[in-house]
N, C-alpha and C. Protein backbone atom coordinates (compact mmCIF):
# COMPACT_ATOMS: atom_id res chain seq x y z
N UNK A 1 0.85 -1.21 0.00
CA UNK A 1 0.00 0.00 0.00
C UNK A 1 0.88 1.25 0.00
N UNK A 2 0.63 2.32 -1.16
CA UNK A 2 1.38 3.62 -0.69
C UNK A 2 1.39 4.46 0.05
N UNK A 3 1.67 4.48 0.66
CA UNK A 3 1.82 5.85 1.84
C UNK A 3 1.33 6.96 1.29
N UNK A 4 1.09 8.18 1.70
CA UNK A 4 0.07 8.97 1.09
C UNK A 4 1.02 9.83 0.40
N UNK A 5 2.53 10.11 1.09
CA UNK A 5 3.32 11.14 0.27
C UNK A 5 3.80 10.32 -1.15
N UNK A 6 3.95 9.09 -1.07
CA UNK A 6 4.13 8.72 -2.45
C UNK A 6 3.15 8.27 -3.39
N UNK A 7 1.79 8.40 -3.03
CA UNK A 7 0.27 8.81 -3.42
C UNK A 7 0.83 9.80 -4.56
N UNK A 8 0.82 11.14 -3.79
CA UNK A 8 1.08 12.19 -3.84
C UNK A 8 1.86 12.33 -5.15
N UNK A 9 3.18 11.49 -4.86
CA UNK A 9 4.47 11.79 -5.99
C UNK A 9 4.20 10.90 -7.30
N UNK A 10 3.18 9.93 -6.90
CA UNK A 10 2.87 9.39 -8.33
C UNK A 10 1.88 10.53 -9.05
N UNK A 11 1.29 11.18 -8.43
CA UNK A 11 0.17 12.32 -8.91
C UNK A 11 0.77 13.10 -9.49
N UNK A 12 2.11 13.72 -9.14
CA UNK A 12 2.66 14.75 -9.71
C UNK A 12 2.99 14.16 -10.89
N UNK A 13 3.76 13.15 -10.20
CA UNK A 13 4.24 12.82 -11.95
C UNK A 13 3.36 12.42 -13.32
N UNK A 14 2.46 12.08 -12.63
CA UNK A 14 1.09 11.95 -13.36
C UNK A 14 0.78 13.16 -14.68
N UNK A 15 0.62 14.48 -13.94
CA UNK A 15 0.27 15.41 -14.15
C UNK A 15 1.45 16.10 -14.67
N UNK A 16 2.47 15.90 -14.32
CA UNK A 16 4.05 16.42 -14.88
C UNK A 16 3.89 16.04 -16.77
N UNK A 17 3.57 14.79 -16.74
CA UNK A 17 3.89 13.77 -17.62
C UNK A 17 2.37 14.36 -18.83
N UNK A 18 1.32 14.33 -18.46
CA UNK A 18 0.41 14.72 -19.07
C UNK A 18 0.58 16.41 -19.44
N UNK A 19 0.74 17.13 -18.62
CA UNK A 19 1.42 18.47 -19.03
C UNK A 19 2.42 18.66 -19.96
N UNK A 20 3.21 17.55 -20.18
CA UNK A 20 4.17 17.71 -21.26
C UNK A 20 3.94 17.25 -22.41
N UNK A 21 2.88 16.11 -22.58
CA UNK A 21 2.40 15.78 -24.02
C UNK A 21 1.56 16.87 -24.48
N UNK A 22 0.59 17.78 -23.34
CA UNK A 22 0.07 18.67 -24.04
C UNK A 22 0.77 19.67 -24.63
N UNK A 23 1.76 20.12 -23.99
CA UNK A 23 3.19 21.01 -24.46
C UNK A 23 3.81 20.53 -25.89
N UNK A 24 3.93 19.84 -25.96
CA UNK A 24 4.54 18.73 -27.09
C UNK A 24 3.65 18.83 -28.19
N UNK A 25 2.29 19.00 -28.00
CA UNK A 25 1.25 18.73 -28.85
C UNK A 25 1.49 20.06 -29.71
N UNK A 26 1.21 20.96 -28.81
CA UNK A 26 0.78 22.23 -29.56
C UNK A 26 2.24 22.14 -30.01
N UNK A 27 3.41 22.44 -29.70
CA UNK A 27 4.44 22.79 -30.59
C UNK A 27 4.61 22.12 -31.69
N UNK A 28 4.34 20.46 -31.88
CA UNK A 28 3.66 19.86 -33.05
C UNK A 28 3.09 20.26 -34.18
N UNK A 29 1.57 20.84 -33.39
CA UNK A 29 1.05 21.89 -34.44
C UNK A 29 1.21 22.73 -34.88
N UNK A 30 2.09 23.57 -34.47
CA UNK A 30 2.85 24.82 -34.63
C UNK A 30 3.67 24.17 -35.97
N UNK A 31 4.24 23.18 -36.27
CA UNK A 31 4.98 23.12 -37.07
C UNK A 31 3.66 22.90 -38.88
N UNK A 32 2.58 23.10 -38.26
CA UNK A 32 1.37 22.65 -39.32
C UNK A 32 0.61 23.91 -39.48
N UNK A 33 0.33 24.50 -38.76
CA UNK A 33 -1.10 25.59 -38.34
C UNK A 33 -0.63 26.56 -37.28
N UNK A 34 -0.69 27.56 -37.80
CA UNK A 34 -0.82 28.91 -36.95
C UNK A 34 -1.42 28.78 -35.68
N UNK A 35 -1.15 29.65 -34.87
CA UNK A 35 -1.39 29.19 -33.63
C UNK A 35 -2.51 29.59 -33.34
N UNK A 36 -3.29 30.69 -34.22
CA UNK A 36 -4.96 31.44 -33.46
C UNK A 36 -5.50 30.72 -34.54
N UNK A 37 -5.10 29.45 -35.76
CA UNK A 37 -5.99 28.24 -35.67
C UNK A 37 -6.18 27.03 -35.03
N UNK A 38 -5.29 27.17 -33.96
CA UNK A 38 -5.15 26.13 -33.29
C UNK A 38 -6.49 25.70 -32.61
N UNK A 39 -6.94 24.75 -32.02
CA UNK A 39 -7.92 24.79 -31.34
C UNK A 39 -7.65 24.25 -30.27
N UNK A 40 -8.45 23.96 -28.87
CA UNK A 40 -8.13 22.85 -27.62
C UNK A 40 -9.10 21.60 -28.08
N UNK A 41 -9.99 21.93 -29.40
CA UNK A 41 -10.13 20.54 -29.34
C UNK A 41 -9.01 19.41 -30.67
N UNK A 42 -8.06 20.28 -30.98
CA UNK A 42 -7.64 19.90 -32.43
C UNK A 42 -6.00 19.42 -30.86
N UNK A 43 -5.84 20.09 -29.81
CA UNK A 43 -5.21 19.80 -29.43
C UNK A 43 -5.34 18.49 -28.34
N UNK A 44 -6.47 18.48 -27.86
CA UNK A 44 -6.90 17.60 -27.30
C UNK A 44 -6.71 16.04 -28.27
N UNK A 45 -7.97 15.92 -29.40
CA UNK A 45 -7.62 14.97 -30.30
C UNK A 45 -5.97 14.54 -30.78
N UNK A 46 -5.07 15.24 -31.03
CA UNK A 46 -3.64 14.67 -31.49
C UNK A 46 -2.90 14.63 -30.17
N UNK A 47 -2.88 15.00 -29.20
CA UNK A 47 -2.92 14.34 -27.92
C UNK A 47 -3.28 13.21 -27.07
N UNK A 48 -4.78 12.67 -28.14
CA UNK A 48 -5.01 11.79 -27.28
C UNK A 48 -5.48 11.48 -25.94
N UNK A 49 -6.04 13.02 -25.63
CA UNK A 49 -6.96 13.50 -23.95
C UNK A 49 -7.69 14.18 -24.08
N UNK A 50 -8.66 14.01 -23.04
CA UNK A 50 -9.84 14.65 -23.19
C UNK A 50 -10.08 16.29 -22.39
N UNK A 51 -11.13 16.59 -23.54
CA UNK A 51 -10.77 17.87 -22.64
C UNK A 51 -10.87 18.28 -21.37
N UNK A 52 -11.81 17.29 -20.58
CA UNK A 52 -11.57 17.27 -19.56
C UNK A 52 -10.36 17.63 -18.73
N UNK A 53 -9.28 16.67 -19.28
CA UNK A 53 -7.89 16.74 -18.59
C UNK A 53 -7.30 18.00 -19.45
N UNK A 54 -7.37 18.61 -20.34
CA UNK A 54 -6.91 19.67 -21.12
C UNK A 54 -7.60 20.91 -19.91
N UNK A 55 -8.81 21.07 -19.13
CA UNK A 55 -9.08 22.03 -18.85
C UNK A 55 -8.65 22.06 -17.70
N UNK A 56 -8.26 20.73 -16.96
CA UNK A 56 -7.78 20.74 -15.77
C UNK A 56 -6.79 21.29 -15.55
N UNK A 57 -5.70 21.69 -16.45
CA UNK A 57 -4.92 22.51 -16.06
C UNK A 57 -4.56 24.00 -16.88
N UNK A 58 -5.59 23.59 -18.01
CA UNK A 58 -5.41 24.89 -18.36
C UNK A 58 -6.63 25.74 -18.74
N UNK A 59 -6.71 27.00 -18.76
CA UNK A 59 -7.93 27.74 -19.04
C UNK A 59 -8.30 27.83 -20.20
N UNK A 60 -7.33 28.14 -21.55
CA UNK A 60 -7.24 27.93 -22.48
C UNK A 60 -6.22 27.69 -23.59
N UNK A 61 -6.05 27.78 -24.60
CA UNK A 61 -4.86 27.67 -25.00
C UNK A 61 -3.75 28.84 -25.10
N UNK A 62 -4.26 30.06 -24.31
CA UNK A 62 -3.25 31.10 -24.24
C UNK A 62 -2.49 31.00 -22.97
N UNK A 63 -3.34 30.38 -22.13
CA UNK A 63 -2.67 29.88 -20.59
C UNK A 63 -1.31 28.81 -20.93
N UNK A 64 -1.96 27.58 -21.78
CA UNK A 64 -0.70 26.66 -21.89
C UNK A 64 0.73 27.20 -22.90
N UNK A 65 0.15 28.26 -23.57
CA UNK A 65 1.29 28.91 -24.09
C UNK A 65 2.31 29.94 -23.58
N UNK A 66 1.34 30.41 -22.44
CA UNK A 66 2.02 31.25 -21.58
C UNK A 66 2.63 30.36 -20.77
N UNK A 67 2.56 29.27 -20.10
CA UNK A 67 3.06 28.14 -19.17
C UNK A 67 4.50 27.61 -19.95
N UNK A 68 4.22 27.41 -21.26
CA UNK A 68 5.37 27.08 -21.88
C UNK A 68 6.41 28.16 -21.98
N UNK A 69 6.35 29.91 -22.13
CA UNK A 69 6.89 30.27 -21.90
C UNK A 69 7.80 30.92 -21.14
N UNK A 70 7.14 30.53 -19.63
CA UNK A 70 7.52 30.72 -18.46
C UNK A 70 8.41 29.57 -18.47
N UNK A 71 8.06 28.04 -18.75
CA UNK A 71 9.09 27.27 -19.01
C UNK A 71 10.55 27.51 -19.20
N UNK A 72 10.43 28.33 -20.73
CA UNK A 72 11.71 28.69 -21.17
C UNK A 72 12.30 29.84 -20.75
N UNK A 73 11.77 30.82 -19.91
CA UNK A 73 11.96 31.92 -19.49
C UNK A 73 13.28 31.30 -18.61
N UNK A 74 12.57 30.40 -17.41
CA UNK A 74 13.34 29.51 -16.37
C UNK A 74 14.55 29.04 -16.69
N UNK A 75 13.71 28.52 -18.11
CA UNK A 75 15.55 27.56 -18.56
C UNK A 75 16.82 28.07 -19.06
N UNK A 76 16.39 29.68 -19.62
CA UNK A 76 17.49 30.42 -20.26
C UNK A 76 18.08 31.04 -18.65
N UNK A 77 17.59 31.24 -17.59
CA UNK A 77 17.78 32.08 -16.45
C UNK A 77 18.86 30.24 -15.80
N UNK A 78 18.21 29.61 -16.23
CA UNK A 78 19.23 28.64 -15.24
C UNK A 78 20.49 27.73 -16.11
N UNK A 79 20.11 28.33 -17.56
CA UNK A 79 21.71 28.76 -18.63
C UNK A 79 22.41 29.69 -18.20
N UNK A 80 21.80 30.52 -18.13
CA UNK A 80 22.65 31.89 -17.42
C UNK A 80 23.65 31.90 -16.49
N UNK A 81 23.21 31.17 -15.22
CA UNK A 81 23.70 30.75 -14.09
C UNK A 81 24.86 29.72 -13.95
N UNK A 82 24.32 28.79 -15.11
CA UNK A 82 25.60 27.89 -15.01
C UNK A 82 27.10 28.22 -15.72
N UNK A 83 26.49 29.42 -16.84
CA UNK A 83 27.29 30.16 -17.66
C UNK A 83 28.54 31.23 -16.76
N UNK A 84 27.61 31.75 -15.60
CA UNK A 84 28.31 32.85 -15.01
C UNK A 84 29.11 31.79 -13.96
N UNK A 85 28.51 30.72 -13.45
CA UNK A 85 29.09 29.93 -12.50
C UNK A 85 31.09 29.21 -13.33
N UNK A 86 30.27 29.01 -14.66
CA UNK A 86 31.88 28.19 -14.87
C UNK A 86 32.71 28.88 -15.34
N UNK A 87 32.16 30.09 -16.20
CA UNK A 87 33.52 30.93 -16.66
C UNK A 87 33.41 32.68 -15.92
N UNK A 88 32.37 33.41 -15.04
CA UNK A 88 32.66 34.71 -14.40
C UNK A 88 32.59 34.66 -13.38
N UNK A 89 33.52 34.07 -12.44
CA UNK A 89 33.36 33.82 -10.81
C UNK A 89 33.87 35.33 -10.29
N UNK A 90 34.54 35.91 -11.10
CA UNK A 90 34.27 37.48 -10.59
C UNK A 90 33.64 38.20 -10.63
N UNK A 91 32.12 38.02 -11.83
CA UNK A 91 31.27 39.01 -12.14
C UNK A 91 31.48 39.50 -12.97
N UNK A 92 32.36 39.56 -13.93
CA UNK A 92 32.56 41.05 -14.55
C UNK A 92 31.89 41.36 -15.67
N UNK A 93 31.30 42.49 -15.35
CA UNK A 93 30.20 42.60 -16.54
C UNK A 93 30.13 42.73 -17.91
N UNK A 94 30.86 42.86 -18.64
CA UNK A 94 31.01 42.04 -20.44
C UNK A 94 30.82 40.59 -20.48
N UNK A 95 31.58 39.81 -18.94
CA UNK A 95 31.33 38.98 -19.33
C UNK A 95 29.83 37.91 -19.40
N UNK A 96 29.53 38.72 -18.21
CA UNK A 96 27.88 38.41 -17.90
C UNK A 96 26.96 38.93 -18.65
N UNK A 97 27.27 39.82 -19.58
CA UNK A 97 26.03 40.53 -21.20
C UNK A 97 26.89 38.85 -21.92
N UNK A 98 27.74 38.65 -22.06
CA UNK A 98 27.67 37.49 -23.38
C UNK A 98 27.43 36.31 -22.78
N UNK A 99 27.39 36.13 -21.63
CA UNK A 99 26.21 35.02 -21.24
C UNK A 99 24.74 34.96 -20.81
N UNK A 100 24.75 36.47 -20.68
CA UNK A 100 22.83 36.73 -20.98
C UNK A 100 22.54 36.39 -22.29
N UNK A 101 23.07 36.54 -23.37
CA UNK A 101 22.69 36.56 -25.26
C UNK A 101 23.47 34.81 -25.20
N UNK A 102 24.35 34.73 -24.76
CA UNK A 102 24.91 33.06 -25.05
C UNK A 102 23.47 32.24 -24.38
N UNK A 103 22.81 32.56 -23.55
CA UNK A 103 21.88 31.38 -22.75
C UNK A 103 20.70 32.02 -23.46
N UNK A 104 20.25 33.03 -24.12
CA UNK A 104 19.24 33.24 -24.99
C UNK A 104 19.40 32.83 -26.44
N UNK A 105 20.38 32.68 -27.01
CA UNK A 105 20.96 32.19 -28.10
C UNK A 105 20.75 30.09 -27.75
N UNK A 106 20.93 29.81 -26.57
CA UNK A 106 20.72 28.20 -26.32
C UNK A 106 19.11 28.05 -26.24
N UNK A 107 18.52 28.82 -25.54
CA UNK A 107 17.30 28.43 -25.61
C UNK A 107 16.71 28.57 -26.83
N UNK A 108 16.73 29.45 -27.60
CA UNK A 108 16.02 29.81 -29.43
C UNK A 108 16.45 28.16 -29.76
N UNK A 109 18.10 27.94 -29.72
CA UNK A 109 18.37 26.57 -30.45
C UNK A 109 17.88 25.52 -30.21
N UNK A 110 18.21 25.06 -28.90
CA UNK A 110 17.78 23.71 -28.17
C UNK A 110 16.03 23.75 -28.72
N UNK A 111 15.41 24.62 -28.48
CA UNK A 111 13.99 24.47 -28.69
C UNK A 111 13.41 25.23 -30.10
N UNK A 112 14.09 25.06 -30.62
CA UNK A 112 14.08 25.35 -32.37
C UNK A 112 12.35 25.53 -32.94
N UNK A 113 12.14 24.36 -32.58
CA UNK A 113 10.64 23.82 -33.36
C UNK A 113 9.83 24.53 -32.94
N UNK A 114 9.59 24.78 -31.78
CA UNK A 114 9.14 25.94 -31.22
C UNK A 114 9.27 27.37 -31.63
N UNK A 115 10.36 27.94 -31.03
CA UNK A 115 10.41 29.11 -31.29
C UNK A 115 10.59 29.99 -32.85
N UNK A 116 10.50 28.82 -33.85
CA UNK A 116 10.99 29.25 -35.21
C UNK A 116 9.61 29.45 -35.60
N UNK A 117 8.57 29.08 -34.50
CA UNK A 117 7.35 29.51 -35.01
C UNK A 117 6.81 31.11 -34.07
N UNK A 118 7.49 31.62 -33.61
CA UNK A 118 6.75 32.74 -32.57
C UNK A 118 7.83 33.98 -33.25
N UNK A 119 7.28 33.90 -35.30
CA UNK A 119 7.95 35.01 -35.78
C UNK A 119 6.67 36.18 -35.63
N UNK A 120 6.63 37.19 -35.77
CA UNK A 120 5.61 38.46 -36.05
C UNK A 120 4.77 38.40 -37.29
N UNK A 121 5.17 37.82 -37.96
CA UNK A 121 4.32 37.10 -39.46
C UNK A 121 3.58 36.31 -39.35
N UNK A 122 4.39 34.96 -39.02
CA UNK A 122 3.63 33.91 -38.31
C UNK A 122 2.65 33.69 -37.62
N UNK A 123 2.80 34.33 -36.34
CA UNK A 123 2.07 33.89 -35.20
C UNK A 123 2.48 35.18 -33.94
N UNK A 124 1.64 36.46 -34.22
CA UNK A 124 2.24 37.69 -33.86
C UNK A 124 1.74 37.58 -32.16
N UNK A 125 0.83 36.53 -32.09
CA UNK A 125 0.78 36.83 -30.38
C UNK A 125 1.90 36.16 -29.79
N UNK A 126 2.43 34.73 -30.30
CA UNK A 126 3.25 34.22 -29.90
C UNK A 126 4.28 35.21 -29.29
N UNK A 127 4.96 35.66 -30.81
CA UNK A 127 5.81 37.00 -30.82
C UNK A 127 5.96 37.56 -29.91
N UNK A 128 4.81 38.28 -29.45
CA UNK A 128 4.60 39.28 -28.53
C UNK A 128 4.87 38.73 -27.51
N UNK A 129 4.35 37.67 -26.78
CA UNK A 129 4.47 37.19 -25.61
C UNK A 129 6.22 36.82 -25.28
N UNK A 130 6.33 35.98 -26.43
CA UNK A 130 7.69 36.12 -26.65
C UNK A 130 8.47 37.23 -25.80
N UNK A 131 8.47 38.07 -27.13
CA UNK A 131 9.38 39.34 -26.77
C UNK A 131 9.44 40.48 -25.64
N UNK A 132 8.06 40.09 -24.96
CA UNK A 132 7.43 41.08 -23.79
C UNK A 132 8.24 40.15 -22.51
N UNK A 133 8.44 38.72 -22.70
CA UNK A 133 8.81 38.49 -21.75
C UNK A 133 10.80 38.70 -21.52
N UNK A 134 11.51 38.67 -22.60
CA UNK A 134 12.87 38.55 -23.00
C UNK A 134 13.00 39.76 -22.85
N UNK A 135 11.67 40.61 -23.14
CA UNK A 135 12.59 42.05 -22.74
C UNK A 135 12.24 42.66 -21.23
N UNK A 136 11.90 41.94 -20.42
CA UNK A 136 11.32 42.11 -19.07
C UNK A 136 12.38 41.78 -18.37
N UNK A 137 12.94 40.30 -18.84
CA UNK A 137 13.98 39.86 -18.10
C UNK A 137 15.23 40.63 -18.56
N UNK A 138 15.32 40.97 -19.69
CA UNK A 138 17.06 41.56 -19.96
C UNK A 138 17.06 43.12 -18.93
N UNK A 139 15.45 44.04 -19.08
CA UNK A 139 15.32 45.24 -18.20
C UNK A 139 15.53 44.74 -17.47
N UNK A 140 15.29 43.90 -16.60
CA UNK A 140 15.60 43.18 -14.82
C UNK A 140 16.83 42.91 -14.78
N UNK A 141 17.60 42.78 -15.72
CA UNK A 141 19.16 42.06 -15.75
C UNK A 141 19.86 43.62 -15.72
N UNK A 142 19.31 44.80 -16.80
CA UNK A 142 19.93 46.13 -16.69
C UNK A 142 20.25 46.56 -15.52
N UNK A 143 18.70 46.45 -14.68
CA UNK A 143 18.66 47.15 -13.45
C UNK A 143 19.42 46.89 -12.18
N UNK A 144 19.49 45.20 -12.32
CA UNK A 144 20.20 44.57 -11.13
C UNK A 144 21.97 44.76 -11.03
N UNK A 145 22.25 44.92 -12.38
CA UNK A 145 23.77 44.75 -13.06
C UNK A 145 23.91 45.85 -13.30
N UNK A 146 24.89 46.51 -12.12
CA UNK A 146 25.11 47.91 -12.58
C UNK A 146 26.47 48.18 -13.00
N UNK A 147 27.26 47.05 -13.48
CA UNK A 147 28.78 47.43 -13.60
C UNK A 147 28.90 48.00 -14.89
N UNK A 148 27.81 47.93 -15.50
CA UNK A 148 28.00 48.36 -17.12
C UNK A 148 26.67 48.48 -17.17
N UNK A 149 26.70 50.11 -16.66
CA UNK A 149 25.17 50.54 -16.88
C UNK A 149 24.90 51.71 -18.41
N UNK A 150 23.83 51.39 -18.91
CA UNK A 150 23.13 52.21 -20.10
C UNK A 150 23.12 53.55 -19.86
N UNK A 151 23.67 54.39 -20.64
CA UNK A 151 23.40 55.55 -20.72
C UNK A 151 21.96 56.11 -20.61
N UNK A 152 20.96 55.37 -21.69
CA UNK A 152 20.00 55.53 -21.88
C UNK A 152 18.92 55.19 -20.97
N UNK A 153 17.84 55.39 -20.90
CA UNK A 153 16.37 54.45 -19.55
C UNK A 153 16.66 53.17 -20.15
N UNK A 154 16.10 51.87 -19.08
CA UNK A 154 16.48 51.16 -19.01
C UNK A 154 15.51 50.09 -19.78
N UNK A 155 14.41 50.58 -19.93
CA UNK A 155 13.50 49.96 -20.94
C UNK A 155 13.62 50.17 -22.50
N UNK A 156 13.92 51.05 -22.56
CA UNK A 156 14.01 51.56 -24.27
C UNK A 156 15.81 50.72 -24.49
N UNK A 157 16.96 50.80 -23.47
CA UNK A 157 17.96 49.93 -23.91
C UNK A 157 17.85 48.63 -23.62
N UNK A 158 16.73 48.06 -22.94
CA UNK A 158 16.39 46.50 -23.17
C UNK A 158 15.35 46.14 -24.52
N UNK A 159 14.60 47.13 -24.74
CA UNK A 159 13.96 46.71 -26.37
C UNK A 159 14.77 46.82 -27.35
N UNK A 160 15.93 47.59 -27.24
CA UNK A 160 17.53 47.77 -28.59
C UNK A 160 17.86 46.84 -28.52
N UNK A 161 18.39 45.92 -27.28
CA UNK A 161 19.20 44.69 -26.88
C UNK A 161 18.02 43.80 -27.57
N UNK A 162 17.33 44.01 -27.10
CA UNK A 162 16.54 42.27 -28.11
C UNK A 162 15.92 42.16 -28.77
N UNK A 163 15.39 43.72 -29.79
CA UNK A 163 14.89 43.83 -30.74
C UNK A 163 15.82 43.36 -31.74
N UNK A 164 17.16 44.00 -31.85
CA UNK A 164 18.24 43.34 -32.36
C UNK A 164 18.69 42.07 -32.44
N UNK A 165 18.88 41.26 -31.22
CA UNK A 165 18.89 40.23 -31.34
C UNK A 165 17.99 39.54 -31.91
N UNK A 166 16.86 39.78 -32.00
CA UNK A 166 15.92 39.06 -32.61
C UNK A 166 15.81 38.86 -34.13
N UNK A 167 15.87 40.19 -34.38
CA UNK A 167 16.63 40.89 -36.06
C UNK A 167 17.51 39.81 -36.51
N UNK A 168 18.66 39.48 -35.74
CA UNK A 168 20.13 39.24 -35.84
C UNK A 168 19.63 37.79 -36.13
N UNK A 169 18.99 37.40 -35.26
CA UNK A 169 18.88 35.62 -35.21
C UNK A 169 17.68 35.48 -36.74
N UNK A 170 16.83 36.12 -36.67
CA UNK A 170 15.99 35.84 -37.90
C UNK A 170 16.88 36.19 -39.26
N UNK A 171 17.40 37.06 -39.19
CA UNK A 171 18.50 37.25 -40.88
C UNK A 171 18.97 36.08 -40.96
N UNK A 172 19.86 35.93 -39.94
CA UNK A 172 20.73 34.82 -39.74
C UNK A 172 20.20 33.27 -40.23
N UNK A 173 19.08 32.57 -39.88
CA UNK A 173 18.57 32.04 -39.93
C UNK A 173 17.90 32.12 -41.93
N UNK A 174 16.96 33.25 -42.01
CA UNK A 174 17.38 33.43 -43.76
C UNK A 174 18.43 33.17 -44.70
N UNK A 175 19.35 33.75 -44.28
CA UNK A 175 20.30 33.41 -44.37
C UNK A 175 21.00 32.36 -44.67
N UNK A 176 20.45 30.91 -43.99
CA UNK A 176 21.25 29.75 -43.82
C UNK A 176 22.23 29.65 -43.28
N UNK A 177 23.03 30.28 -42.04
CA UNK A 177 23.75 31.12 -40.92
C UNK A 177 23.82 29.51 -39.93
N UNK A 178 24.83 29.06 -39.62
CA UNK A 178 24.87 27.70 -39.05
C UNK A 178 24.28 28.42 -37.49
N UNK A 179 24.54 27.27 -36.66
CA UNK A 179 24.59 27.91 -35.18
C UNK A 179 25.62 28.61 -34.70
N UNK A 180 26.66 27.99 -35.15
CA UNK A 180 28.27 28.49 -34.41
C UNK A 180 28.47 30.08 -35.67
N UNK A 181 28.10 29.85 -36.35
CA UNK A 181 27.80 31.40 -37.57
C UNK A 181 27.38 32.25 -36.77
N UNK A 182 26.26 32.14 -36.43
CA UNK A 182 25.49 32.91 -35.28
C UNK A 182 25.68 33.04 -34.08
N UNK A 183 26.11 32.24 -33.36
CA UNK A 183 26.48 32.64 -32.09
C UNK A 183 28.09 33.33 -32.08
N UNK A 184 28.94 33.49 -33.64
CA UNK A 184 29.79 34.36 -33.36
C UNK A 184 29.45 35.56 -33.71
N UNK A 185 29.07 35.77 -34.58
CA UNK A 185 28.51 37.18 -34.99
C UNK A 185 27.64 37.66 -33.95
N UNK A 186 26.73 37.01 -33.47
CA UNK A 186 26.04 37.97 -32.44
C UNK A 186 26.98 38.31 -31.38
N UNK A 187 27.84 37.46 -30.89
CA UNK A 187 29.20 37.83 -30.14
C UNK A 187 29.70 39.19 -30.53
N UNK A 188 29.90 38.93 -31.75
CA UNK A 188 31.05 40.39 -32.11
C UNK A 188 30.39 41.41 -32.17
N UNK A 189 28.47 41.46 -32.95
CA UNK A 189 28.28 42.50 -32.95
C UNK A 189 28.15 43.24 -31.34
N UNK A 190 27.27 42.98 -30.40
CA UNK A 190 27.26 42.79 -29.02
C UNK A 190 28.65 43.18 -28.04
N UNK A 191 29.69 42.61 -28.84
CA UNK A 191 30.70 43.10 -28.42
C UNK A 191 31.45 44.74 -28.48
N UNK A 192 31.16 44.68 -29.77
CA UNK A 192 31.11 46.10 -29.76
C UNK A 192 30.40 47.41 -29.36
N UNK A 193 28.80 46.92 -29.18
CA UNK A 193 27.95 47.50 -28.19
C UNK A 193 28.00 47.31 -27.21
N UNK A 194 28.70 46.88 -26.69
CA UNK A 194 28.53 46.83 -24.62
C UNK A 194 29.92 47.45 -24.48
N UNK A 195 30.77 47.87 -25.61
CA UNK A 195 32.03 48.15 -25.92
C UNK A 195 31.90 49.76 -25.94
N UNK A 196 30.50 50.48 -26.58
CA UNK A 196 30.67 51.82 -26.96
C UNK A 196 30.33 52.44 -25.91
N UNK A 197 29.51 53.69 -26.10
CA UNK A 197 29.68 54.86 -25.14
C UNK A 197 27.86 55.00 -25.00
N UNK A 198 27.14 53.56 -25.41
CA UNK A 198 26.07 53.49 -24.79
C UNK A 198 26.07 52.90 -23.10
N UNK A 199 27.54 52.63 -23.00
CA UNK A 199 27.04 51.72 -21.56
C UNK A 199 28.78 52.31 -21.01
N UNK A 200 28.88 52.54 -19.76
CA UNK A 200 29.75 52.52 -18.73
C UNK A 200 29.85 52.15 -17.80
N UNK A 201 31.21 52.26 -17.57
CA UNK A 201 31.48 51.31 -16.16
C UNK A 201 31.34 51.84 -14.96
């Protein structure tokens, strides 16, 4: 008989496990259908659950898209960390801007299928949500990190920082721009902006 805390831990995982096929699903479809044709019952059916369990955890399909991007929000923030942990044990701030864009540059890749669909053409809420959140966190990264602070307010030089990048990675990508193509060039250009007389020490 299980004890009630491992009741419990089969539940999570239960629900861990079902949360991720629905995750899985829609990015699926994403690779077929725009995302405001998507439906919860077109997601439900290629899933294989009912909506029942589709509503149980989510409200609708802007909730599970927002859930997914809080996902990746997490995962580039705990790239970040391992980035500053193995190579800036002093902090120093150039080197911590090219591992904010190096762990945003891993998450676009690692999760490709995904995010190659949340262009402004494509799928402009995606986009948005997207970019509202990347530029929330890089302003939070301005504000906290003052060794190489912006000349400019700190919101208008976090929409330059990743409007650009975003620019940078979509050419790039046109382009036919490998990964290691791209993750040097965004290096150099970057380098030279955290380099000019928009930001001091």
């Amino acid at each position: 008989m299980l004890r009630k805390g491992g009741a419990n831990r089969l539940e999570d995982k239960r629900i861990t496990k079902t949360k991720r096929n629905i995750k899985a699903t829609l990015t699926a479809l994403l690779q077929e259908i725009p995302f405001e044709k998507i439906s919860v019952a077109e997601i439900c059916r290629r899933g294989d659950i009912s909506r029942i369990t589709f509503y149980a955890h989510y409200e609708d399909k802007y909730a599970l898209a927002e859930e997914i991007f809080s996902d990746h929000v997490q995962e580039a923030q705990d790239k970040y960390h391992m980035l500053q942990a193995e190579n800036n044990p002093k902090n120093n701030g150039f080197i911590g801007y090219q591992n904010l864009l190096d762990a945003i540059l891993s998450l676009y890749y690692d999760n490709y299928t995904f995010f190659s669909h949340t262009t402004s053409s494509e799928n402009p809420y995606l986009f948005s949500s997207y970019f509202n959140r990347m530029n929330a966190s890089v302003d939070d990264y301005l504000r906290r990190h003052t060794y190489l602070k912006p000349r400019f307010p700190f919101h208008q030089t976090a929409a330059l920082i990743c409007n650009g990048l975003f620019g940078v990675i979509n050419s790039c990508v046109a382009d036919h721009l490998s990964e290691a193509e791209t993750r040097a060039l965004v290096r150099d250009i970057y380098a030279v902006l955290l380099s000019s007389d928009m930001f001091e020490e």
